[in-house]
N, C-alpha and C. Protein backbone atom coordinates (compact mmCIF):
# COMPACT_ATOMS: atom_id res chain seq x y z
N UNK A 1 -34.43 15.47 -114.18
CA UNK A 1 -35.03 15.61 -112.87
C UNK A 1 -34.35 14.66 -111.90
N UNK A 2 -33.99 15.07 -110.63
CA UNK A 2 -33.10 14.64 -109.53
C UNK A 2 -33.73 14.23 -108.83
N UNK A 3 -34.22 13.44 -107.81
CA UNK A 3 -34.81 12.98 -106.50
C UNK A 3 -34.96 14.23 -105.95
N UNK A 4 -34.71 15.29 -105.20
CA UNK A 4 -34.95 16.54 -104.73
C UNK A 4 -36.15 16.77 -105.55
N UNK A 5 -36.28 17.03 -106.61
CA UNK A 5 -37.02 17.82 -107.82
C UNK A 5 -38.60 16.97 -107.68
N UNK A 6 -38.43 15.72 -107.68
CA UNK A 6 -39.54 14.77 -107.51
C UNK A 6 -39.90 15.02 -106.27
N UNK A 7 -39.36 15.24 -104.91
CA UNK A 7 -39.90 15.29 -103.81
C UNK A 7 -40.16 16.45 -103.32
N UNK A 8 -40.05 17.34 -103.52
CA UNK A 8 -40.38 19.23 -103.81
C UNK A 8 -41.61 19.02 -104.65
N UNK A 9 -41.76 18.08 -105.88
CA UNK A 9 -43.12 18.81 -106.36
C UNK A 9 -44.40 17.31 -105.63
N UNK A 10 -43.75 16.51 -105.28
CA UNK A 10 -44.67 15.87 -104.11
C UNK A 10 -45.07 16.47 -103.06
N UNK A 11 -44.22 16.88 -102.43
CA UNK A 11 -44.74 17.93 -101.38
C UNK A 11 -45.53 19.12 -101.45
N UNK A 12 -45.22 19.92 -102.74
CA UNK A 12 -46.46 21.05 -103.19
C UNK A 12 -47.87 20.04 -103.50
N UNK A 13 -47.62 18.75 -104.07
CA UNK A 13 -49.05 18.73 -104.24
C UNK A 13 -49.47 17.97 -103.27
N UNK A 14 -49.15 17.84 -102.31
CA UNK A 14 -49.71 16.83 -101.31
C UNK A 14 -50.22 18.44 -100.10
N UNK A 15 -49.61 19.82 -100.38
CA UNK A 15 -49.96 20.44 -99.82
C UNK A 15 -51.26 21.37 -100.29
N UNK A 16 -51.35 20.75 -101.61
CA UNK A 16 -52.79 21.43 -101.82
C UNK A 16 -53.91 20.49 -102.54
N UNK A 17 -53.50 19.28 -101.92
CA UNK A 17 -54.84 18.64 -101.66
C UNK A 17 -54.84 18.75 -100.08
N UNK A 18 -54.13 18.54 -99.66
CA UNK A 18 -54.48 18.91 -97.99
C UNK A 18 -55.61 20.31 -97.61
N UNK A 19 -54.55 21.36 -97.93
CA UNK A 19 -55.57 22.48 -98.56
C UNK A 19 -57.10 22.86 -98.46
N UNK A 20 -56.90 21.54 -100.03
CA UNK A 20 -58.62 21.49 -100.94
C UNK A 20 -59.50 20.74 -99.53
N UNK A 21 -58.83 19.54 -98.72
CA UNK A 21 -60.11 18.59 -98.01
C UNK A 21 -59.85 19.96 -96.78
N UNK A 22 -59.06 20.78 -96.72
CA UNK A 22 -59.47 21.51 -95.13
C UNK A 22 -61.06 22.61 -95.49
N UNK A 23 -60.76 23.48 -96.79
CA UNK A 23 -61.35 24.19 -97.11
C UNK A 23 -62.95 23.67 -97.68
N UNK A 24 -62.88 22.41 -97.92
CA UNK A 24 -64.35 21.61 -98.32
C UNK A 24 -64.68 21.36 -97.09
N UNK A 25 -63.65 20.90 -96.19
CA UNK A 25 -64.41 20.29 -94.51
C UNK A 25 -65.33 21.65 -94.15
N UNK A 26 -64.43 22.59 -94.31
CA UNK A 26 -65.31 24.11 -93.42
C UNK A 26 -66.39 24.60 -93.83
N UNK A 27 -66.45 24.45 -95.58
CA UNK A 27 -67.82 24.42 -96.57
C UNK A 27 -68.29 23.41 -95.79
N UNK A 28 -68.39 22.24 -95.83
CA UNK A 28 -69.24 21.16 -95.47
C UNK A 28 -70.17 21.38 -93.93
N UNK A 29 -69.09 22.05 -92.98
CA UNK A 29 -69.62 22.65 -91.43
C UNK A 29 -70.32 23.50 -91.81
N UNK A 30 -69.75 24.36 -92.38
CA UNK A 30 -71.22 25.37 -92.43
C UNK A 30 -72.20 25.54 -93.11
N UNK A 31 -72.06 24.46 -93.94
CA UNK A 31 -73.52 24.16 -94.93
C UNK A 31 -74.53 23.23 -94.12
N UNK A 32 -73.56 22.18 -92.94
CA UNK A 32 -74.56 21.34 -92.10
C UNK A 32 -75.26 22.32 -91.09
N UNK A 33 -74.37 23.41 -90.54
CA UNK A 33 -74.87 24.22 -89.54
C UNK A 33 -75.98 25.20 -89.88
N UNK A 34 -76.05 25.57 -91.20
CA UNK A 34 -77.20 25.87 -91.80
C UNK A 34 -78.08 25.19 -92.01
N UNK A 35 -78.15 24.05 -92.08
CA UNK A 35 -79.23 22.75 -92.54
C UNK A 35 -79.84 22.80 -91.06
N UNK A 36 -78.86 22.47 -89.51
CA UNK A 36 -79.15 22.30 -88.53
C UNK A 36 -80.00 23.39 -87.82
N UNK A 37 -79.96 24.37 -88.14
CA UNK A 37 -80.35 25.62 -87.50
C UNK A 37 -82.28 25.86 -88.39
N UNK A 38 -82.29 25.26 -89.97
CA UNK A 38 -83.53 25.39 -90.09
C UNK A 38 -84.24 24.08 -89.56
N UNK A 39 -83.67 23.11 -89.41
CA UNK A 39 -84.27 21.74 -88.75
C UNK A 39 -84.77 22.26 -87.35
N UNK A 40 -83.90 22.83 -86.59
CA UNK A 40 -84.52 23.26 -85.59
C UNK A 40 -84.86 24.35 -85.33
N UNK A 41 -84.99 25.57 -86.09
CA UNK A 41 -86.71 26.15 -86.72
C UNK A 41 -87.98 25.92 -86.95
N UNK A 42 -87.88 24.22 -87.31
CA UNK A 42 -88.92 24.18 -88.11
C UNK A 42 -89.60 22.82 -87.49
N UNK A 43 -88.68 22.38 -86.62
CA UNK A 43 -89.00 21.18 -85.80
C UNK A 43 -90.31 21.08 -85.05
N UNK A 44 -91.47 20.43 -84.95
CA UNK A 44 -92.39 20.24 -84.34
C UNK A 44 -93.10 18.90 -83.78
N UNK A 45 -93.23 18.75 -82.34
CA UNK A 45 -93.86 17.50 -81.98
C UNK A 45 -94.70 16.99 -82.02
N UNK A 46 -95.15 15.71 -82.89
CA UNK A 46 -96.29 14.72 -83.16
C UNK A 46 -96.54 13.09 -82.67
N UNK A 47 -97.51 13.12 -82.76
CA UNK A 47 -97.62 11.50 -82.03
C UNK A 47 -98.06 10.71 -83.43
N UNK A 48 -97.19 9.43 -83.14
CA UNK A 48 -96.84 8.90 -84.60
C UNK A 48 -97.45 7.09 -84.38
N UNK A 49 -98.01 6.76 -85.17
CA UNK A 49 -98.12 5.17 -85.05
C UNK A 49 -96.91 4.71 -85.95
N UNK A 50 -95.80 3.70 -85.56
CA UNK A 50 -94.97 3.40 -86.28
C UNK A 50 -95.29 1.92 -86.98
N UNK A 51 -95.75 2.04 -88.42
CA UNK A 51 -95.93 1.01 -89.46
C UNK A 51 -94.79 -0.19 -89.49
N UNK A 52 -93.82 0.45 -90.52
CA UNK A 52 -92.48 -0.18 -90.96
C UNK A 52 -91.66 0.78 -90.72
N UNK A 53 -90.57 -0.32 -90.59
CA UNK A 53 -89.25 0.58 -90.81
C UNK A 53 -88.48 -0.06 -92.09
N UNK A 54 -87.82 0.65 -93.04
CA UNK A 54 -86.39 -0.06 -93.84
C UNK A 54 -85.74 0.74 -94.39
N UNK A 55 -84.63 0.07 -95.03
CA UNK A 55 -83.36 0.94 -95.33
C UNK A 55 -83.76 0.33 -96.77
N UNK A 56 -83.37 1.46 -97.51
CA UNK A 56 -83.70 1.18 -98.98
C UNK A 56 -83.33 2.77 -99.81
N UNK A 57 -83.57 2.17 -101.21
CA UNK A 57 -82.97 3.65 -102.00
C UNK A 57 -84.35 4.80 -102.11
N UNK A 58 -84.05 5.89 -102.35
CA UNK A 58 -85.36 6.65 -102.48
C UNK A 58 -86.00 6.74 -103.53
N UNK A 59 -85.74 5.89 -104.93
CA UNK A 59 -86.36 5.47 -105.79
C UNK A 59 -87.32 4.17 -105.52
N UNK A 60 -86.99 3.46 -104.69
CA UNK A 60 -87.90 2.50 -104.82
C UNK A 60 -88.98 2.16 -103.36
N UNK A 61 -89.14 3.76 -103.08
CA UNK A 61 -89.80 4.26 -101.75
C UNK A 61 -91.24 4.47 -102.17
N UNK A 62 -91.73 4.94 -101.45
CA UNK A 62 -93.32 5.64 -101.84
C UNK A 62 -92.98 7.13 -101.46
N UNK A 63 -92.22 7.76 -102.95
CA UNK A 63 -92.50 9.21 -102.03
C UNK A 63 -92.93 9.90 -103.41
N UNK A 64 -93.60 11.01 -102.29
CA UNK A 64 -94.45 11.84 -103.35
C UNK A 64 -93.52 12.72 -105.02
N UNK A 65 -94.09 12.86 -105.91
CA UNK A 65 -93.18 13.13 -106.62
C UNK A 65 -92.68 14.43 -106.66
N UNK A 66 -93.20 15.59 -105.76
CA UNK A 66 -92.76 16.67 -105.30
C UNK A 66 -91.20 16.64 -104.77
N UNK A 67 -91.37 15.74 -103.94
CA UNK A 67 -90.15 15.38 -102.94
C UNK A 67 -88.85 14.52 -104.03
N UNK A 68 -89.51 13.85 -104.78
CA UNK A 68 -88.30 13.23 -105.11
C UNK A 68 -87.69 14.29 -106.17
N UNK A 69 -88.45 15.17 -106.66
CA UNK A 69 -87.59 16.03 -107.74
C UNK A 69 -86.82 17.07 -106.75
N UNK A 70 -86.99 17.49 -105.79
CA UNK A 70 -86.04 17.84 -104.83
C UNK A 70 -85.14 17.27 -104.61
N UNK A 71 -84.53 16.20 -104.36
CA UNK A 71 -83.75 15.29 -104.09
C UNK A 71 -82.45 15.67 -105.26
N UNK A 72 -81.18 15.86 -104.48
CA UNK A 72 -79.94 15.40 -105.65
C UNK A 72 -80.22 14.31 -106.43
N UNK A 73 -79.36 14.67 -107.28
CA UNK A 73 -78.88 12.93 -107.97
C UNK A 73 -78.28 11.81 -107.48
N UNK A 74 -77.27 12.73 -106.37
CA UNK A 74 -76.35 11.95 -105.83
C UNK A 74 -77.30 10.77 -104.48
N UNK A 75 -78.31 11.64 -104.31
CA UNK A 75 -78.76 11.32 -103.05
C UNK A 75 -79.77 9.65 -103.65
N UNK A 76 -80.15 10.02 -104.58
CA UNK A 76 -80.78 8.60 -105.24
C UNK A 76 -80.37 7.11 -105.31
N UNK A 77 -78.98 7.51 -105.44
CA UNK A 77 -78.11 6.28 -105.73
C UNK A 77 -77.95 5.48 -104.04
N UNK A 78 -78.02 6.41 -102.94
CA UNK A 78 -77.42 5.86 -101.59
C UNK A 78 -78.95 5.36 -101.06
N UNK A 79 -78.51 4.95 -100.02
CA UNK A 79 -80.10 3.86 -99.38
C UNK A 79 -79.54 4.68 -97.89
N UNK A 80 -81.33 5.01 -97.45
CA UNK A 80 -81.45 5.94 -97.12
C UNK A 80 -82.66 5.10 -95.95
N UNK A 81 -82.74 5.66 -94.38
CA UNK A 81 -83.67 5.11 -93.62
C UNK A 81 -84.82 5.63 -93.46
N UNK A 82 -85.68 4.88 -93.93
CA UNK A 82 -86.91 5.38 -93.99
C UNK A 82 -88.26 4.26 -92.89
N UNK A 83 -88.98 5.46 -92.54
CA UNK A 83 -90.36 5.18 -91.52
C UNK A 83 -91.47 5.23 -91.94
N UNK A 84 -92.39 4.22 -92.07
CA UNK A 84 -93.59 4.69 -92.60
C UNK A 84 -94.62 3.90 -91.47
N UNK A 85 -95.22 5.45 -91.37
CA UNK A 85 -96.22 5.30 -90.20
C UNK A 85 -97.25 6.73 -90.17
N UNK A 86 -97.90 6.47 -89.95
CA UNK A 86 -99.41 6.67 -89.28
C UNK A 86 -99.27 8.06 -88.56
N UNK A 87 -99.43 9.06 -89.25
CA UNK A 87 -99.63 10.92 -88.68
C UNK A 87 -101.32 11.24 -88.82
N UNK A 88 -102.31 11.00 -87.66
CA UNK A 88 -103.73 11.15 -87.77
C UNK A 88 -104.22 10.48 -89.00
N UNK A 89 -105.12 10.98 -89.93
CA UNK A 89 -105.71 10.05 -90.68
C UNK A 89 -105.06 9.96 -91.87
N UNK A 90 -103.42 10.11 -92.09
CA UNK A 90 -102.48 9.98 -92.91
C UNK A 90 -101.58 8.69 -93.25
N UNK A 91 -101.29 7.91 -93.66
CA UNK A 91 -99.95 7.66 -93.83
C UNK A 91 -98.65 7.85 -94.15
N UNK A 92 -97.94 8.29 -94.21
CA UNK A 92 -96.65 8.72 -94.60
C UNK A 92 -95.29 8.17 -94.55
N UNK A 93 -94.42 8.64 -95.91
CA UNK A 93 -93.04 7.70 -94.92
C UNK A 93 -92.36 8.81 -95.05
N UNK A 94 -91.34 8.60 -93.82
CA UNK A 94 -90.39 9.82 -93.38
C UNK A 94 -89.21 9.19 -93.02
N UNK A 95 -88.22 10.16 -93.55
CA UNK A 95 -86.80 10.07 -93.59
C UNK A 95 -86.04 9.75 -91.99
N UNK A 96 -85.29 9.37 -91.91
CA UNK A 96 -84.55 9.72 -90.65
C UNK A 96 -82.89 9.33 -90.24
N UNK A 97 -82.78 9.93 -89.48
CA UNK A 97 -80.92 8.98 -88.95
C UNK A 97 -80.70 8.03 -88.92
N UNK A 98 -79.60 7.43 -88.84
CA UNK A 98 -79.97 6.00 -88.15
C UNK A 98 -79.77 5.85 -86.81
N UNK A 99 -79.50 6.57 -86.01
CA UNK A 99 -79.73 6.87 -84.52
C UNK A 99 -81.27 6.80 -84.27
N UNK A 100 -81.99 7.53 -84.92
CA UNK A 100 -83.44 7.49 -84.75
C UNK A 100 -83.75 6.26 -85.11
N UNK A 101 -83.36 5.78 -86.47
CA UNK A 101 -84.46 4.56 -86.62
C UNK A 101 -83.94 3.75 -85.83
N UNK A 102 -82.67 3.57 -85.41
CA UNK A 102 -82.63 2.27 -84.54
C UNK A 102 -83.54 2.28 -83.00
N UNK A 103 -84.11 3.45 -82.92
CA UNK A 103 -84.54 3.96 -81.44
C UNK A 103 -85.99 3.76 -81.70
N UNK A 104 -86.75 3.91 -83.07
CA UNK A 104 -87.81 3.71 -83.32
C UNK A 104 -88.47 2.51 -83.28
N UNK A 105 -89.28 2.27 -82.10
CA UNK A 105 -90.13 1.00 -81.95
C UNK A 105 -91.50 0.65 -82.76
N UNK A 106 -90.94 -0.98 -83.51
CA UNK A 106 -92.40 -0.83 -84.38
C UNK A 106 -93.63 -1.17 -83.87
N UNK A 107 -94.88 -0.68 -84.71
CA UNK A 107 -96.11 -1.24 -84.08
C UNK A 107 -96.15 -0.61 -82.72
N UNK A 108 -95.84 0.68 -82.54
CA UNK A 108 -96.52 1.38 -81.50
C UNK A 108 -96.76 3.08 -81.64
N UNK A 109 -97.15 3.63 -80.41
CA UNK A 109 -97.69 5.14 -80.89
C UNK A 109 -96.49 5.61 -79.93
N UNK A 110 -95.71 6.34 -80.89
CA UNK A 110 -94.52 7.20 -80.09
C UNK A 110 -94.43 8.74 -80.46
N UNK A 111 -93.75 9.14 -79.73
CA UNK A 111 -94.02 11.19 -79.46
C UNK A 111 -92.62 11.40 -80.64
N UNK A 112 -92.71 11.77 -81.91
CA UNK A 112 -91.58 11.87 -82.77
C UNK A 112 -91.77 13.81 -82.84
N UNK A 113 -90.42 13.69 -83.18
CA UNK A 113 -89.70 15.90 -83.26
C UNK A 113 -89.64 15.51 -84.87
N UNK A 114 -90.73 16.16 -85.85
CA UNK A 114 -90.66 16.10 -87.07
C UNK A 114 -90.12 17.34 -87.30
N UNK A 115 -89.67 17.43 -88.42
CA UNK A 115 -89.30 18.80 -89.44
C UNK A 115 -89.24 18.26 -90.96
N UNK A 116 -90.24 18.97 -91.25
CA UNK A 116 -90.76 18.50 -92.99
C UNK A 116 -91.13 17.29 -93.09
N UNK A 117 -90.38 16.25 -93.94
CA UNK A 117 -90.29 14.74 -94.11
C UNK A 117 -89.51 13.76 -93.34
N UNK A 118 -88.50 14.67 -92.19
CA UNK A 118 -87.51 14.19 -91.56
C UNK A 118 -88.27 14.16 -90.32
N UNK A 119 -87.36 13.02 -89.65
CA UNK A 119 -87.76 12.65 -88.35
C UNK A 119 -86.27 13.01 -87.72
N UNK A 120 -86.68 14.08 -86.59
CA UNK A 120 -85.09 14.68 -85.96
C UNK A 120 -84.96 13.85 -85.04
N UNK A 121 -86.00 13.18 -83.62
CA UNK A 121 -85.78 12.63 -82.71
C UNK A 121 -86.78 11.85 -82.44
N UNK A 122 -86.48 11.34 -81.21
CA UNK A 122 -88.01 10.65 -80.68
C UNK A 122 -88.18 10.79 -79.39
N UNK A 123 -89.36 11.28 -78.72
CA UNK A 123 -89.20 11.08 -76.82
C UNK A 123 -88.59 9.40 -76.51
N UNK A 124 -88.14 10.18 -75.38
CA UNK A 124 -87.38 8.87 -75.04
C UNK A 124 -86.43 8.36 -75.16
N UNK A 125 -85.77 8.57 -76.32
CA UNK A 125 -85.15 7.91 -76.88
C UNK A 125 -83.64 7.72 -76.61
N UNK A 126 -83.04 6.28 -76.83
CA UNK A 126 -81.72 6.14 -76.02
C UNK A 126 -80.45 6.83 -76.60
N UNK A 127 -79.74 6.81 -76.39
CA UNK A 127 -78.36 7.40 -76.79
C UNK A 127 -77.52 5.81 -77.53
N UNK A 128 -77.01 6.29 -78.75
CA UNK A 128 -76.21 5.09 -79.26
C UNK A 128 -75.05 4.21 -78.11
N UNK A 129 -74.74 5.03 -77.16
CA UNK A 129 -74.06 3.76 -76.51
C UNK A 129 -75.20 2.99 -75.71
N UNK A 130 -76.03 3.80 -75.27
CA UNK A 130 -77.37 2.73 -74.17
C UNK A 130 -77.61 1.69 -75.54
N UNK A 131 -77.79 2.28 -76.71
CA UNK A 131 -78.32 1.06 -77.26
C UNK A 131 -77.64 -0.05 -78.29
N UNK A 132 -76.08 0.22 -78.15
CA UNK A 132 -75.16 -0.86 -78.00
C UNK A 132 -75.33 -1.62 -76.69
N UNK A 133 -75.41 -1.08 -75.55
CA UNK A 133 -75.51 -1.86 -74.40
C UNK A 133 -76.49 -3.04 -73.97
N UNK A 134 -77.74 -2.46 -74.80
CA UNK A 134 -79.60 -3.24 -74.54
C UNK A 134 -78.84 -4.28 -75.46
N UNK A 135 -78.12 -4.22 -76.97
CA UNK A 135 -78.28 -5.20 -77.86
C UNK A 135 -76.80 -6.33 -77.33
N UNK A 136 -75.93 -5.86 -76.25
CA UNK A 136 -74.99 -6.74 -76.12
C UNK A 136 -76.00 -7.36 -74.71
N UNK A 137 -76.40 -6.88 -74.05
CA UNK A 137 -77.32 -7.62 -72.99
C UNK A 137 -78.10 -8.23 -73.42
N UNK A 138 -78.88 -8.62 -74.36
CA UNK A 138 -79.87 -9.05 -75.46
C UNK A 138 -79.64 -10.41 -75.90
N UNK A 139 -77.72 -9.96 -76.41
CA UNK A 139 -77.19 -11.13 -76.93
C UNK A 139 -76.78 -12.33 -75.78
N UNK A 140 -76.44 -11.60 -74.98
CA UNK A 140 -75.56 -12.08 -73.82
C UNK A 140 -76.96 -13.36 -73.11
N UNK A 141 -78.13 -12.37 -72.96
CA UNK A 141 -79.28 -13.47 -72.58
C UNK A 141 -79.39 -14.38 -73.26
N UNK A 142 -79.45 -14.23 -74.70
CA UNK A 142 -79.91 -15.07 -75.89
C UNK A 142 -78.85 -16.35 -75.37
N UNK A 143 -77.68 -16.35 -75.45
CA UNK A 143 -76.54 -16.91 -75.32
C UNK A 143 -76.97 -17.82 -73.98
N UNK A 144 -76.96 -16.97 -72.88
CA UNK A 144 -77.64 -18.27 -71.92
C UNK A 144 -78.39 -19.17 -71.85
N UNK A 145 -79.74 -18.62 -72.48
CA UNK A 145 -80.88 -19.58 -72.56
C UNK A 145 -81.06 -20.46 -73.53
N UNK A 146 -79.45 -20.58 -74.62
CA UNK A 146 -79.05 -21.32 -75.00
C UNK A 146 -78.61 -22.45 -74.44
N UNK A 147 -77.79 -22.05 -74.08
CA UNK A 147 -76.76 -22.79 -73.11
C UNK A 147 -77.84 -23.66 -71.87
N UNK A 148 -78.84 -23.46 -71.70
CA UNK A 148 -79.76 -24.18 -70.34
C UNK A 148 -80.54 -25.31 -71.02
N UNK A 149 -80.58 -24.78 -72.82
CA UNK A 149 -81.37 -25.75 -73.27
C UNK A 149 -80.35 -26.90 -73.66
């Protein structure tokens, strides 16, 4: 085998893993766009008292055991954001983004877009650059009223 010979069969296989991640990306779009389309089917607005918030695995959550035998395998192992708060004379904890939970204020009654166990949105709620902006203004104060003391 010649240098040519080595770089001919580098190039076939570098062209079908390229390939494999284009054809999983387009599986992956249209398996989210299906996920997205029953989320917002099924989406409905509730007024929520927000308990806790944390990031943690879904084994060592409070969830019902219906729900967790639903759950992949894969999905067990990752830490996952979870809300637990107050739906009428319920408690519950519910899943969410982390766009949402960072938007979710604790210890109050806020207007949340549920679908199933998931929390899709919240009224109000800021957009990830507004709320990079609140937490560098935040810091930026903190920093002064340092500085005066």
């Amino acid at each position: 085998m010649n240098g040519l010979d080595i770089l001919i069969i580098v190039a076939i296989v570098v062209v079908v893993v390229v390939f494999g991640l284009y054809t999983l990306n387009r599986w992956a779009y249209k398996k989210m766009d299906q996920q997205n389309a029953a989320i917002e089917q099924h989406k409905m607005k509730t007024q929520a008292y927000i308990i806790s918030k944390k990031r943690d695995k879904i084994t060592n959550v409070n969830m019902p055991k219906t729900v967790m035998d639903q759950v992949p395998k894969w999905s067990r192992a990752i830490k996952m954001n979870f809300v637990q708060c107050k739906i009428g004379p319920q408690i519950l904890t519910l899943i969410c983004d982390k766009n949402v939970y960072e938007a979710i204020p604790l210890k109050k009654n806020v207007k949340i877009e549920l679908a199933g166990i998931y929390i899709v949105g919240v009224a109000g709620m800021k957009t990830p650059e507004e709320m990079k902006q609140i937490k560098k203004d935040k810091k930026k104060k903190e920093r002064e009223e340092k500085k005066k003391k």
